[in-house]
PDB file of N, CA and C in Angstrom:
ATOM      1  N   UNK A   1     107.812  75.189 198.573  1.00  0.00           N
ATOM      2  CA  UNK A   1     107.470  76.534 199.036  1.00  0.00           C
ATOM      3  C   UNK A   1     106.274  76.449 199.976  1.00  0.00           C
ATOM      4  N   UNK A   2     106.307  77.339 200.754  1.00  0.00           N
ATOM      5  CA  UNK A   2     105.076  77.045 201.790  1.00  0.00           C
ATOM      6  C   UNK A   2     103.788  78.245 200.916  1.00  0.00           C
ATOM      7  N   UNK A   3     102.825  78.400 201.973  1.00  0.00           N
ATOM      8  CA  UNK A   3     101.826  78.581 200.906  1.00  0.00           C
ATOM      9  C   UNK A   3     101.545  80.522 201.555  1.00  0.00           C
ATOM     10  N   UNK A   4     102.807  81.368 202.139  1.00  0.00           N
ATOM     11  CA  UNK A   4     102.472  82.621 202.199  1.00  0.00           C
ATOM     12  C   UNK A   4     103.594  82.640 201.055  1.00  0.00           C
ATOM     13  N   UNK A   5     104.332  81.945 200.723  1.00  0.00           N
ATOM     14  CA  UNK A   5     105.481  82.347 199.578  1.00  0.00           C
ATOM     15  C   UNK A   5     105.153  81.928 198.184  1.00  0.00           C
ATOM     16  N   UNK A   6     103.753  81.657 198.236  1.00  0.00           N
ATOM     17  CA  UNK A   6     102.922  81.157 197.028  1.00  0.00           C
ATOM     18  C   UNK A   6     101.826  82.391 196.894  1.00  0.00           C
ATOM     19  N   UNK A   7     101.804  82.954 197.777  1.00  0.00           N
ATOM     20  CA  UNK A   7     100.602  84.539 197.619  1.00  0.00           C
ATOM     21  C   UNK A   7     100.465  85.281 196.404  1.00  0.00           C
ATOM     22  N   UNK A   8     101.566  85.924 196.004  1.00  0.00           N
ATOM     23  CA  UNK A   8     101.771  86.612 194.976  1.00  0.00           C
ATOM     24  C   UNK A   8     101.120  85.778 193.390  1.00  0.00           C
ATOM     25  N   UNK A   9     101.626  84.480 193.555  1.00  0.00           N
ATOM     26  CA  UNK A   9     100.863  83.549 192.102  1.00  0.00           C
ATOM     27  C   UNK A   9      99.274  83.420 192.573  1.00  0.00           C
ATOM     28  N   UNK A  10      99.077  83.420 193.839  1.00  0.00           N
ATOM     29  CA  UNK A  10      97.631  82.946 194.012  1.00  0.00           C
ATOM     30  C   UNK A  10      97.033  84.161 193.586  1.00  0.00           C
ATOM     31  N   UNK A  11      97.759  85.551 194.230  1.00  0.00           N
ATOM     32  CA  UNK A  11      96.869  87.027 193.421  1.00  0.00           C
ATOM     33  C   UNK A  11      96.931  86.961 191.935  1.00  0.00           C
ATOM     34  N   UNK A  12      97.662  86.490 191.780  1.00  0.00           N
ATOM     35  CA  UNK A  12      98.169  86.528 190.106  1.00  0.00           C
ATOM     36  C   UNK A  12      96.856  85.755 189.043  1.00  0.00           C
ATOM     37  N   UNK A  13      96.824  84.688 189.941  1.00  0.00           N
ATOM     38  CA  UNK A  13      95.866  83.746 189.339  1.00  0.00           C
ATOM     39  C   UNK A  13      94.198  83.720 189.354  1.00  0.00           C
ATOM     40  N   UNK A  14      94.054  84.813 190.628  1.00  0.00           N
ATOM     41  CA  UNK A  14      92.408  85.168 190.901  1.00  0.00           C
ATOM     42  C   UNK A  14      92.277  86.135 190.181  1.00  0.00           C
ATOM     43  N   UNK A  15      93.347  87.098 189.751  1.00  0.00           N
ATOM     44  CA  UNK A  15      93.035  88.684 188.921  1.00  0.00           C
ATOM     45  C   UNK A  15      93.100  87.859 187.578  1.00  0.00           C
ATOM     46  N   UNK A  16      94.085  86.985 186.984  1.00  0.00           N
ATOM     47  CA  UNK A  16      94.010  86.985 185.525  1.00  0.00           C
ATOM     48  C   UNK A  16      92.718  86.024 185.471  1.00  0.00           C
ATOM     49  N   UNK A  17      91.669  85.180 186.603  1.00  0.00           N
ATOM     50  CA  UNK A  17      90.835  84.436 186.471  1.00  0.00           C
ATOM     51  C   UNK A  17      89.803  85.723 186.221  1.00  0.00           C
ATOM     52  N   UNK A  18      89.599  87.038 187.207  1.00  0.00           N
ATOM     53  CA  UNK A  18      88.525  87.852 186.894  1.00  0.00           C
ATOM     54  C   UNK A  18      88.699  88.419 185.841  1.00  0.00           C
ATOM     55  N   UNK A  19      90.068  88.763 185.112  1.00  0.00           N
ATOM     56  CA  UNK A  19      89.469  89.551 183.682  1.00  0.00           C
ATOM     57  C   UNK A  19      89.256  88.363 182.786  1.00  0.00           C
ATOM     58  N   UNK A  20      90.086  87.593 183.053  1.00  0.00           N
ATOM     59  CA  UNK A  20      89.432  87.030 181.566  1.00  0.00           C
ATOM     60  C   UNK A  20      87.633  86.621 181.740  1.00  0.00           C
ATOM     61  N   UNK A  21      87.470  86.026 182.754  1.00  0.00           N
ATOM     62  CA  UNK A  21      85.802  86.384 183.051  1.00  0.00           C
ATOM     63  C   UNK A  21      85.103  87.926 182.490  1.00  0.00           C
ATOM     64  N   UNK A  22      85.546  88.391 183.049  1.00  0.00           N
ATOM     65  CA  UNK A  22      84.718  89.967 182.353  1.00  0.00           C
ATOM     66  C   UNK A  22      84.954  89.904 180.981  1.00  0.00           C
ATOM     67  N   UNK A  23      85.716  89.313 180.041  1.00  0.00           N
ATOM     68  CA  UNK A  23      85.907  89.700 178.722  1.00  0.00           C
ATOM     69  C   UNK A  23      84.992  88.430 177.773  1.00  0.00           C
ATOM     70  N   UNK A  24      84.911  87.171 178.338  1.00  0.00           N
ATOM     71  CA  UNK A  24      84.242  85.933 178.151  1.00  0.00           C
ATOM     72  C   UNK A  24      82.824  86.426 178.609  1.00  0.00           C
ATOM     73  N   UNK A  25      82.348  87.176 179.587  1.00  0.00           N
ATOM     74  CA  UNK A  25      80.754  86.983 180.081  1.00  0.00           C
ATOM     75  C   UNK A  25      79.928  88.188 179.633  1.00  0.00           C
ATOM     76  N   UNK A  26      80.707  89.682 180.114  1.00  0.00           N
ATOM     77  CA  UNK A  26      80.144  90.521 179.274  1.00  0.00           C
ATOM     78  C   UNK A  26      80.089  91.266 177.918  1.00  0.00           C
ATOM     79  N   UNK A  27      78.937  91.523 177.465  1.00  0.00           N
ATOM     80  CA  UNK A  27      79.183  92.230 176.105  1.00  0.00           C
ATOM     81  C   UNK A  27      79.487  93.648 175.729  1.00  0.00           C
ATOM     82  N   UNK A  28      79.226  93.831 176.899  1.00  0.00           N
ATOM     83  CA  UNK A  28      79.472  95.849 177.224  1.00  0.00           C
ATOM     84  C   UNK A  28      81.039  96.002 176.551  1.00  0.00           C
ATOM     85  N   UNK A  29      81.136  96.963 175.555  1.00  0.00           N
ATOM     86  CA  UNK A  29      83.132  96.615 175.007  1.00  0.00           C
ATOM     87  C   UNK A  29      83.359  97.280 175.860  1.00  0.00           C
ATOM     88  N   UNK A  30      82.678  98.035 177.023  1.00  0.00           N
ATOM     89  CA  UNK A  30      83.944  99.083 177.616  1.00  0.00           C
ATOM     90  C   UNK A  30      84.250  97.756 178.990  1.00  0.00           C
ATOM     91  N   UNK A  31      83.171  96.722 179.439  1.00  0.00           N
ATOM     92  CA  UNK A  31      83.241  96.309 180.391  1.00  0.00           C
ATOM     93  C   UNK A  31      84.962  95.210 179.969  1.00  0.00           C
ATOM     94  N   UNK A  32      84.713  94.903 178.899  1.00  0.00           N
ATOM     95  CA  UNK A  32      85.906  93.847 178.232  1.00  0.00           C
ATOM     96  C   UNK A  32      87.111  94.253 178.118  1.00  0.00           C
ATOM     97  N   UNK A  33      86.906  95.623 177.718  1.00  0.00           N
ATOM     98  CA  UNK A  33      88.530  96.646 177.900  1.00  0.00           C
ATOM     99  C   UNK A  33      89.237  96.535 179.306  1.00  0.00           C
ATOM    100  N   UNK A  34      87.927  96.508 180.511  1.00  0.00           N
ATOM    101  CA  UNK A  34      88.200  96.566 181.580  1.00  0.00           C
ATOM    102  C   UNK A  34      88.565  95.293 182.682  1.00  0.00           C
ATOM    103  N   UNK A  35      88.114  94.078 181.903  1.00  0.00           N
ATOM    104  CA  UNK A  35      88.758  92.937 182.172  1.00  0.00           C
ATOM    105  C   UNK A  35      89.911  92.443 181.084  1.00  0.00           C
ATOM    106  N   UNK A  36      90.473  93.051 180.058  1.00  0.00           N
ATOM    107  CA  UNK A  36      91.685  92.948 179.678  1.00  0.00           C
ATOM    108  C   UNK A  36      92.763  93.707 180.483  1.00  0.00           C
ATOM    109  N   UNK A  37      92.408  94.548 180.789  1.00  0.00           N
ATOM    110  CA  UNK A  37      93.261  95.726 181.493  1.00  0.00           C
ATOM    111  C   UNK A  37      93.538  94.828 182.840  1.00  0.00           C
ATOM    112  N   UNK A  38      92.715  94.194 183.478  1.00  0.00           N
ATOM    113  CA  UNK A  38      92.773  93.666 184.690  1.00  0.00           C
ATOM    114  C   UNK A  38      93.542  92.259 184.554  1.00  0.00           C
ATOM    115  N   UNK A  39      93.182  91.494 183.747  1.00  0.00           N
ATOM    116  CA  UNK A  39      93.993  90.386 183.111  1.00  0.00           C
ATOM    117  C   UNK A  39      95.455  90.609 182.341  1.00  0.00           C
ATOM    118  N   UNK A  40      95.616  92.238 182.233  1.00  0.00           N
ATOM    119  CA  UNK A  40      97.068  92.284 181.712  1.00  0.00           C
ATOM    120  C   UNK A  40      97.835  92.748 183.097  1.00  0.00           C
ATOM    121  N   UNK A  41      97.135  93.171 184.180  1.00  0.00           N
ATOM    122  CA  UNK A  41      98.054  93.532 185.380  1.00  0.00           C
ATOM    123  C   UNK A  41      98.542  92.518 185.819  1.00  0.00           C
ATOM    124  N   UNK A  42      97.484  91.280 186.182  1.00  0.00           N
ATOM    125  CA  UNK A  42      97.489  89.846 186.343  1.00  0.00           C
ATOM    126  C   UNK A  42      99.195  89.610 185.573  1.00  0.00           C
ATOM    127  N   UNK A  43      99.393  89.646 184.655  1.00  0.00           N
ATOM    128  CA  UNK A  43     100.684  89.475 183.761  1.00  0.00           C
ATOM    129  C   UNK A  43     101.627  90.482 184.218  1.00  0.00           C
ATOM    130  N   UNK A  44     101.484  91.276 184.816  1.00  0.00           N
ATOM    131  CA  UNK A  44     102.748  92.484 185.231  1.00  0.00           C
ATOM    132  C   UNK A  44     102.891  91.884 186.554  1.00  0.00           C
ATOM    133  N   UNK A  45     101.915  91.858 187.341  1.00  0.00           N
ATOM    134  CA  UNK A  45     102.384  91.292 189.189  1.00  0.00           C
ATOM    135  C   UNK A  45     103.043  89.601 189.044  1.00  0.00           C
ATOM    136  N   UNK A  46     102.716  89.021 187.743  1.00  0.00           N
ATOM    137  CA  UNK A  46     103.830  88.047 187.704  1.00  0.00           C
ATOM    138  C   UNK A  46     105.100  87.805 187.700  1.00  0.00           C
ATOM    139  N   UNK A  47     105.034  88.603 186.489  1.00  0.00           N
ATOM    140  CA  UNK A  47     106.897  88.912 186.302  1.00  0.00           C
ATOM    141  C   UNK A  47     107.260  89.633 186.764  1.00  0.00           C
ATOM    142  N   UNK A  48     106.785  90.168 187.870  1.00  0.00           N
ATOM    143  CA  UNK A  48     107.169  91.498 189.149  1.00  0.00           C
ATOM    144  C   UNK A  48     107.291  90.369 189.878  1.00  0.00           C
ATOM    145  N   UNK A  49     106.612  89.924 190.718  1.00  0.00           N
ATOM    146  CA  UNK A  49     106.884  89.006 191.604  1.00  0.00           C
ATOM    147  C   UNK A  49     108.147  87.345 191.163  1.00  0.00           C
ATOM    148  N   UNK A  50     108.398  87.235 189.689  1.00  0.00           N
ATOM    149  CA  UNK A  50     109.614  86.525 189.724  1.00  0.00           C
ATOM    150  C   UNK A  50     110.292  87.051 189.748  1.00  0.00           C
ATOM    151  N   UNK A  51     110.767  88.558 189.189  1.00  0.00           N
ATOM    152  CA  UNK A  51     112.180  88.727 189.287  1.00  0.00           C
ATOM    153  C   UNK A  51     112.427  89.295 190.592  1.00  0.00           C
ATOM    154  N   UNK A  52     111.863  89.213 191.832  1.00  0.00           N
ATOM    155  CA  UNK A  52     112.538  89.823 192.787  1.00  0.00           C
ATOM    156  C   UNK A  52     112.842  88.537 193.661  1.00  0.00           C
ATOM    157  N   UNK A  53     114.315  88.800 194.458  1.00  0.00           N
ATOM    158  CA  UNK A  53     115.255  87.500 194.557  1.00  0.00           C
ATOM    159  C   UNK A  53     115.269  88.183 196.164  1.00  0.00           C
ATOM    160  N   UNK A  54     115.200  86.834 196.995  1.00  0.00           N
ATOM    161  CA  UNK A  54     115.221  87.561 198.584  1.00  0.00           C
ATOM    162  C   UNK A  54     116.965  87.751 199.041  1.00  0.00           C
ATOM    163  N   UNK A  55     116.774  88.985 199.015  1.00  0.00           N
ATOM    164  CA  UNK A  55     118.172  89.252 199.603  1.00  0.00           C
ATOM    165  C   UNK A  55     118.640  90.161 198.970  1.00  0.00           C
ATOM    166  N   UNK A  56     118.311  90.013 197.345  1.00  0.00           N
ATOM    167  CA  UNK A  56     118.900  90.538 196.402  1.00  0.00           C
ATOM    168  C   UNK A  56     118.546  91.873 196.140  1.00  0.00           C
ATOM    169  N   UNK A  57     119.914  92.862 196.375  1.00  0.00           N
ATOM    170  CA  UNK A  57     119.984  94.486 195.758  1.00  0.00           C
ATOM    171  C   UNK A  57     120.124  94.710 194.388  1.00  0.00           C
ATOM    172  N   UNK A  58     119.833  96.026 194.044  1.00  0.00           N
ATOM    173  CA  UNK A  58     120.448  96.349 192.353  1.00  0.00           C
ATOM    174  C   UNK A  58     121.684  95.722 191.896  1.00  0.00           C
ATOM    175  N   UNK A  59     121.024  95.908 190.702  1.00  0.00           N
ATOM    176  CA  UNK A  59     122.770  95.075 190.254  1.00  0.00           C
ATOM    177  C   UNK A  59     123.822  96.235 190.019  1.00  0.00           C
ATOM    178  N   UNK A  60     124.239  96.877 191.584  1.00  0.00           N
ATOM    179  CA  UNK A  60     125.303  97.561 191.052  1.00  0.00           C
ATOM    180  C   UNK A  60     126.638  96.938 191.965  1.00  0.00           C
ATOM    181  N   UNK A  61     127.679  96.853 191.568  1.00  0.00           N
ATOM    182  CA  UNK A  61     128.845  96.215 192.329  1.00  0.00           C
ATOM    183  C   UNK A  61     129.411  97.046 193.198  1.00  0.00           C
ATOM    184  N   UNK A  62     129.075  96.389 194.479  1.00  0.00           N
ATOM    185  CA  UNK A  62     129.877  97.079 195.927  1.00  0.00           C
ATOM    186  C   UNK A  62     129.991  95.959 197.146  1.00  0.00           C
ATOM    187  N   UNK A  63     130.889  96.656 197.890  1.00  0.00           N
ATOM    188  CA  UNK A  63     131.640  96.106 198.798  1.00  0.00           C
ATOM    189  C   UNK A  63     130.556  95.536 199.405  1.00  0.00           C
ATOM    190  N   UNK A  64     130.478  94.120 200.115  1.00  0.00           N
ATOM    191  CA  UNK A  64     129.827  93.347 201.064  1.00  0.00           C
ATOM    192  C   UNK A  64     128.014  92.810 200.131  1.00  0.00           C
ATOM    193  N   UNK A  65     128.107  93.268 198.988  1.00  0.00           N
ATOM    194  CA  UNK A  65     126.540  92.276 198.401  1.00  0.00           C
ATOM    195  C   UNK A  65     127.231  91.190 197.718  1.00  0.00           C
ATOM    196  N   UNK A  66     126.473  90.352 197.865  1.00  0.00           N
ATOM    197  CA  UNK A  66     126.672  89.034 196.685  1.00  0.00           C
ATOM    198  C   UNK A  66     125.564  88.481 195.951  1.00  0.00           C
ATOM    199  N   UNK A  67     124.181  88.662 196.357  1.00  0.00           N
ATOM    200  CA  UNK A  67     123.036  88.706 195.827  1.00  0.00           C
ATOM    201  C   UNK A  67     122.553  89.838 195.134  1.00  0.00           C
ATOM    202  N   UNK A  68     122.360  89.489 193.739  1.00  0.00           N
ATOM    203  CA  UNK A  68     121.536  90.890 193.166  1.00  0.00           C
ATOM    204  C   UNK A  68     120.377  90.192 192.169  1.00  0.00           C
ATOM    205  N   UNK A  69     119.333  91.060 192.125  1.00  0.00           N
ATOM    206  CA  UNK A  69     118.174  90.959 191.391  1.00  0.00           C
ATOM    207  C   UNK A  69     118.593  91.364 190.533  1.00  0.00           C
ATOM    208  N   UNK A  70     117.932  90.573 189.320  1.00  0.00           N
ATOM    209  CA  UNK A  70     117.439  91.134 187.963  1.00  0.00           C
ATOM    210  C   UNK A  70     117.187  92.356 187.626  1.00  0.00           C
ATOM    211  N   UNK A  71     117.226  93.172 186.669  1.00  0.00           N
ATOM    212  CA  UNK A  71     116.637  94.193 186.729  1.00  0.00           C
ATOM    213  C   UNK A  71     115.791  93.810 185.068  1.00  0.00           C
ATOM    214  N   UNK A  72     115.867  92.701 184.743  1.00  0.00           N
ATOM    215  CA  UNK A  72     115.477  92.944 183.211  1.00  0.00           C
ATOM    216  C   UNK A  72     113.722  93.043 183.297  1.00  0.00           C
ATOM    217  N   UNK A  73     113.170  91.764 184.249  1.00  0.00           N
ATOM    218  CA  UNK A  73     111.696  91.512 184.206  1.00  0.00           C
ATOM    219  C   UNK A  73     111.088  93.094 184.750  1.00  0.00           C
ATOM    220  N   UNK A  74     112.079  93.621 185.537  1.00  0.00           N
ATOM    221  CA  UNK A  74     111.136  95.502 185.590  1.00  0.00           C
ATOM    222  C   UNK A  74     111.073  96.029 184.663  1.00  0.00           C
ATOM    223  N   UNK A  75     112.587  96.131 184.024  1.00  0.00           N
ATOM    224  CA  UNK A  75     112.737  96.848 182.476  1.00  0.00           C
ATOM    225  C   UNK A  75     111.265  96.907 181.527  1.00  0.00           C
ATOM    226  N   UNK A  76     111.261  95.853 181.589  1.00  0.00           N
ATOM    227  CA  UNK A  76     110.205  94.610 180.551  1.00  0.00           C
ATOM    228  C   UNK A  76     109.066  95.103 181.196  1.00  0.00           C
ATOM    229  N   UNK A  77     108.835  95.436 182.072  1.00  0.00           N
ATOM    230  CA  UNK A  77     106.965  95.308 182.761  1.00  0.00           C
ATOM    231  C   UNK A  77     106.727  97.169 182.862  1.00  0.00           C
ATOM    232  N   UNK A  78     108.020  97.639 182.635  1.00  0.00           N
ATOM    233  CA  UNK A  78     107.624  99.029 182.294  1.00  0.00           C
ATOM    234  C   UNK A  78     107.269  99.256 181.178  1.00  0.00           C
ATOM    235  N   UNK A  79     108.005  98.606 179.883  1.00  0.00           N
ATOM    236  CA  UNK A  79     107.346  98.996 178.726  1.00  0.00           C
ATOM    237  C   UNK A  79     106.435  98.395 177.992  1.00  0.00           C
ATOM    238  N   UNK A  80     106.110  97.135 178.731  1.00  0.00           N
ATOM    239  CA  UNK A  80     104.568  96.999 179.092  1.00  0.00           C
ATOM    240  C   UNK A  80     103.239  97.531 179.035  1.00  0.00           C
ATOM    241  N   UNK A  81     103.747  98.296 180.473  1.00  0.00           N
ATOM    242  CA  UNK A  81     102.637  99.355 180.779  1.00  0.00           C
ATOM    243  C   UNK A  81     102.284 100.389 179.885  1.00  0.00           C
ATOM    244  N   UNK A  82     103.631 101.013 179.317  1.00  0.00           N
ATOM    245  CA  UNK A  82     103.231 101.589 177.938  1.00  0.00           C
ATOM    246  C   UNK A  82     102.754 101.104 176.861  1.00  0.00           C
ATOM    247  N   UNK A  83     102.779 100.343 176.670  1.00  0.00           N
ATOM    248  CA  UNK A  83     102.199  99.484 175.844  1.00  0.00           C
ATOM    249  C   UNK A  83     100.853  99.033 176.373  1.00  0.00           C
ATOM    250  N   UNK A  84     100.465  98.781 177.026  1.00  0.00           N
ATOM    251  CA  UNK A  84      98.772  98.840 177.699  1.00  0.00           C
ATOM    252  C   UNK A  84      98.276 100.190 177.319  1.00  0.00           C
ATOM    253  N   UNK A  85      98.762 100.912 178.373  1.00  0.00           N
ATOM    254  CA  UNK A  85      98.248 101.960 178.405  1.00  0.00           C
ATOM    255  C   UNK A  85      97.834 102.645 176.636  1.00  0.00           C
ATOM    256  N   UNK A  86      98.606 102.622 175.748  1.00  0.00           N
ATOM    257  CA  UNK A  86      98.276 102.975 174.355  1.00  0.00           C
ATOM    258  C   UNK A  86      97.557 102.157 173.586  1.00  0.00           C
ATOM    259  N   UNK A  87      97.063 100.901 173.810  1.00  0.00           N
ATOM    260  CA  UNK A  87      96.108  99.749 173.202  1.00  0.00           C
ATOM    261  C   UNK A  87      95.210  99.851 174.171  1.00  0.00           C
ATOM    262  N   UNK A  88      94.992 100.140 175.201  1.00  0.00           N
ATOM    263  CA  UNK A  88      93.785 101.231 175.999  1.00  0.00           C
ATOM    264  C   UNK A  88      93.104 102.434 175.380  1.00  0.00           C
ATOM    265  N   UNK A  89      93.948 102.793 174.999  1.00  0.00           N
ATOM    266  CA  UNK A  89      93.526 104.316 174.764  1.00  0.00           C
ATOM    267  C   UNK A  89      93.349 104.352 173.252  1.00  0.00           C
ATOM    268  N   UNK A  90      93.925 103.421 172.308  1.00  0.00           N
ATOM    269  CA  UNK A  90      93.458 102.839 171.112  1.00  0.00           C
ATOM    270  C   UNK A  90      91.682 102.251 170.981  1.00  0.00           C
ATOM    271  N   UNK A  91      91.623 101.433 172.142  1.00  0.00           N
ATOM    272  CA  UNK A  91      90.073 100.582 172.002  1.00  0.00           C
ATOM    273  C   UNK A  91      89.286 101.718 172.732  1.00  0.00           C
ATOM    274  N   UNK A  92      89.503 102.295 173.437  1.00  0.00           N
ATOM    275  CA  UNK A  92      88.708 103.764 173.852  1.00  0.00           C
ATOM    276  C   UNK A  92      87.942 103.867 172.332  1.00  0.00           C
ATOM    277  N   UNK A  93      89.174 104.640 171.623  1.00  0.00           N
ATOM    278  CA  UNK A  93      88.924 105.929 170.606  1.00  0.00           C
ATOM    279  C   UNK A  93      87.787 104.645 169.435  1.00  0.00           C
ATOM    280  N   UNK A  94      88.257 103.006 169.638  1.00  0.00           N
ATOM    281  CA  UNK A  94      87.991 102.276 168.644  1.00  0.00           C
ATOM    282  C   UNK A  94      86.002 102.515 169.257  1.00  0.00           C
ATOM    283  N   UNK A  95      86.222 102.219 170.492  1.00  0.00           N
ATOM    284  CA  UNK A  95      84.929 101.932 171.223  1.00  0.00           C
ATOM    285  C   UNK A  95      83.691 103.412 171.119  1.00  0.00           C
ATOM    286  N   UNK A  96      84.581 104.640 171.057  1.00  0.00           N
ATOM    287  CA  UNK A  96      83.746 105.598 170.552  1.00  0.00           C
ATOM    288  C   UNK A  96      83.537 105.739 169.417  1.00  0.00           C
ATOM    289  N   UNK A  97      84.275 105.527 168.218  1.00  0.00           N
ATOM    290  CA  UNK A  97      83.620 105.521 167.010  1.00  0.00           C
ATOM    291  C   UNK A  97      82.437 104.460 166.312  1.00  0.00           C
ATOM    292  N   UNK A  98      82.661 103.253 167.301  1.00  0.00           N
ATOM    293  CA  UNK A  98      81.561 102.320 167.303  1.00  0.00           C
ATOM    294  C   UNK A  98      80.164 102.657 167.651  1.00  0.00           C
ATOM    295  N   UNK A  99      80.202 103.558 168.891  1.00  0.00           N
ATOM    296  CA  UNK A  99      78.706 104.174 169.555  1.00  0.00           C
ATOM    297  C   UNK A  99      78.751 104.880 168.845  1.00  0.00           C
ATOM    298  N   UNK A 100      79.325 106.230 168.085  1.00  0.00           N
ATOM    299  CA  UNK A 100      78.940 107.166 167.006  1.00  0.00           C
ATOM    300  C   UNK A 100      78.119 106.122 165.678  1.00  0.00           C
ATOM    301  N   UNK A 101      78.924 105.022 165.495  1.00  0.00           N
ATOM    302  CA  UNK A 101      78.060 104.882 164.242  1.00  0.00           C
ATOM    303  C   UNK A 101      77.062 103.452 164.705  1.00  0.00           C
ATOM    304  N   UNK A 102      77.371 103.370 165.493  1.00  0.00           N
ATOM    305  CA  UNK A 102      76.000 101.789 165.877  1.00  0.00           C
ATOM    306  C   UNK A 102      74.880 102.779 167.051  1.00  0.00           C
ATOM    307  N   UNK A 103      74.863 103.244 167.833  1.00  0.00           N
ATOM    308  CA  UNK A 103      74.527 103.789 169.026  1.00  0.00           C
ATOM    309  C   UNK A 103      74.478 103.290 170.151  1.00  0.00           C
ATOM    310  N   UNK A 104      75.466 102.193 169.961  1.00  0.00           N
ATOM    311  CA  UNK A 104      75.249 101.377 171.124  1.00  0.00           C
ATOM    312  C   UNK A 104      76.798 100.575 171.569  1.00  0.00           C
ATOM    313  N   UNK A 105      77.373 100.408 172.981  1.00  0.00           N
ATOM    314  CA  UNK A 105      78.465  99.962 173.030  1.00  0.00           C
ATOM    315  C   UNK A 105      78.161  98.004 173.124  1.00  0.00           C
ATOM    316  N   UNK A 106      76.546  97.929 173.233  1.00  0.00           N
ATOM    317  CA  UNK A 106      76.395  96.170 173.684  1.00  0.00           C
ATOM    318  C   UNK A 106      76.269  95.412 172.477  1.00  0.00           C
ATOM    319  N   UNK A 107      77.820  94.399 172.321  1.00  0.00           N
ATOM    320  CA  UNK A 107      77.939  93.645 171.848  1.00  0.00           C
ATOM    321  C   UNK A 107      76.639  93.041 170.790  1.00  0.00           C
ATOM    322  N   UNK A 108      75.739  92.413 171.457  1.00  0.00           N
ATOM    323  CA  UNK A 108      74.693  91.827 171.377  1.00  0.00           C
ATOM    324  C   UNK A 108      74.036  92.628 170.069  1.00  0.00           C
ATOM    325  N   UNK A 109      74.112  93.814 170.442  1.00  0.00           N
ATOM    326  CA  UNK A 109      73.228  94.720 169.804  1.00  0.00           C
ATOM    327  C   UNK A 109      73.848  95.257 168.352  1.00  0.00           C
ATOM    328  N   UNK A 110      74.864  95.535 168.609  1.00  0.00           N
ATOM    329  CA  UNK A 110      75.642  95.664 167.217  1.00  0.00           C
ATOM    330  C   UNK A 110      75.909  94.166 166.599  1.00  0.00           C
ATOM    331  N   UNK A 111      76.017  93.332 166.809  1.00  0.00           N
ATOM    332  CA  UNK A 111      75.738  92.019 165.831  1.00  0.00           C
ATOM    333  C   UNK A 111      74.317  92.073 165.374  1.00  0.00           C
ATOM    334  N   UNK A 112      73.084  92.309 165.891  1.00  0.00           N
ATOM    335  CA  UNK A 112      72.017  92.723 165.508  1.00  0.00           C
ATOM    336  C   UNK A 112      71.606  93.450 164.697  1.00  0.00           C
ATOM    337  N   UNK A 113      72.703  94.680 164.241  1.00  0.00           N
ATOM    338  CA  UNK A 113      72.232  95.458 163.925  1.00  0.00           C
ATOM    339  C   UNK A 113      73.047  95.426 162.380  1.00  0.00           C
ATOM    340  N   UNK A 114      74.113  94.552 162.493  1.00  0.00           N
ATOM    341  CA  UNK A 114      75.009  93.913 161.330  1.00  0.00           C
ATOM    342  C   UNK A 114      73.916  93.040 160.805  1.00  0.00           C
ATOM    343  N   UNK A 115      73.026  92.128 161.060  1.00  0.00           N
ATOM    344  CA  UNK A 115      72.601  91.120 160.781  1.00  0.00           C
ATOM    345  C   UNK A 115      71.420  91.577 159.495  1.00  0.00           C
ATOM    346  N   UNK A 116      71.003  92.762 160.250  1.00  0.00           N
ATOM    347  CA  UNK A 116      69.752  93.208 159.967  1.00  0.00           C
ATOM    348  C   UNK A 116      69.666  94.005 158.382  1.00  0.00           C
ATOM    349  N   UNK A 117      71.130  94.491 158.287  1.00  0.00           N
ATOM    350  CA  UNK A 117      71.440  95.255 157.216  1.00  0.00           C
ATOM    351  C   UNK A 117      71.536  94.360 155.735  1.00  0.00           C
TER     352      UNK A 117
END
């Protein structure tokens, strides 16, 4: 493969390199939510970018195609997203009941404050 038909893995591979960085470096939980979130798109523009086949239309049968794409890896990366999106909105609600009872969202500080008790 030449290296503009390698693009899509190279985006693939700098986004899932920055979240997992944000979730490894900072302690902020909302900053870590926000490099999981970024490291799980990283995982959707993958299997978006394999299942699409050059040439290839829907898989519906008609006169003059002979190439068709997949449709399963979209299927799959839609309910995905639902699935993000609700383990998002899970560590939200997890991440506010944490500042209600620690007062604080930094990592650092709530192990501190476990330690101390």
């Amino acid at each position: 493969m030449t290296l503009p038909g390698l693009f899509p893995y190279w985006v693939v591979i700098v986004l899932m390199m920055i979240g997992f960085y944000m979730v490894i470096a900072h302690g902020n939980l909302v900053l870590k939510i926000i490099g999981l979130n970024i490291f799980q798109t990283s995982v959707f523009l993958l299997y978006i970018s394999m299942g699409k086949v050059r040439g290839g239309t829907a898989p519906i049968i008609a006169s003059g195609f002979s190439t068709y794409s997949n449709p399963l890896p979209h299927v799959l990366i839609l309910t995905a997203i639902v699935v993000g999106i609700a383990t998002t909105a899970l560590a939200a609600a997890l991440i506010i009941r944490i500042h209600g009872a620690y007062g604080t969202i930094e990592e650092d500080e709530i192990h501190r404050q476990d330690n101390s008790l």
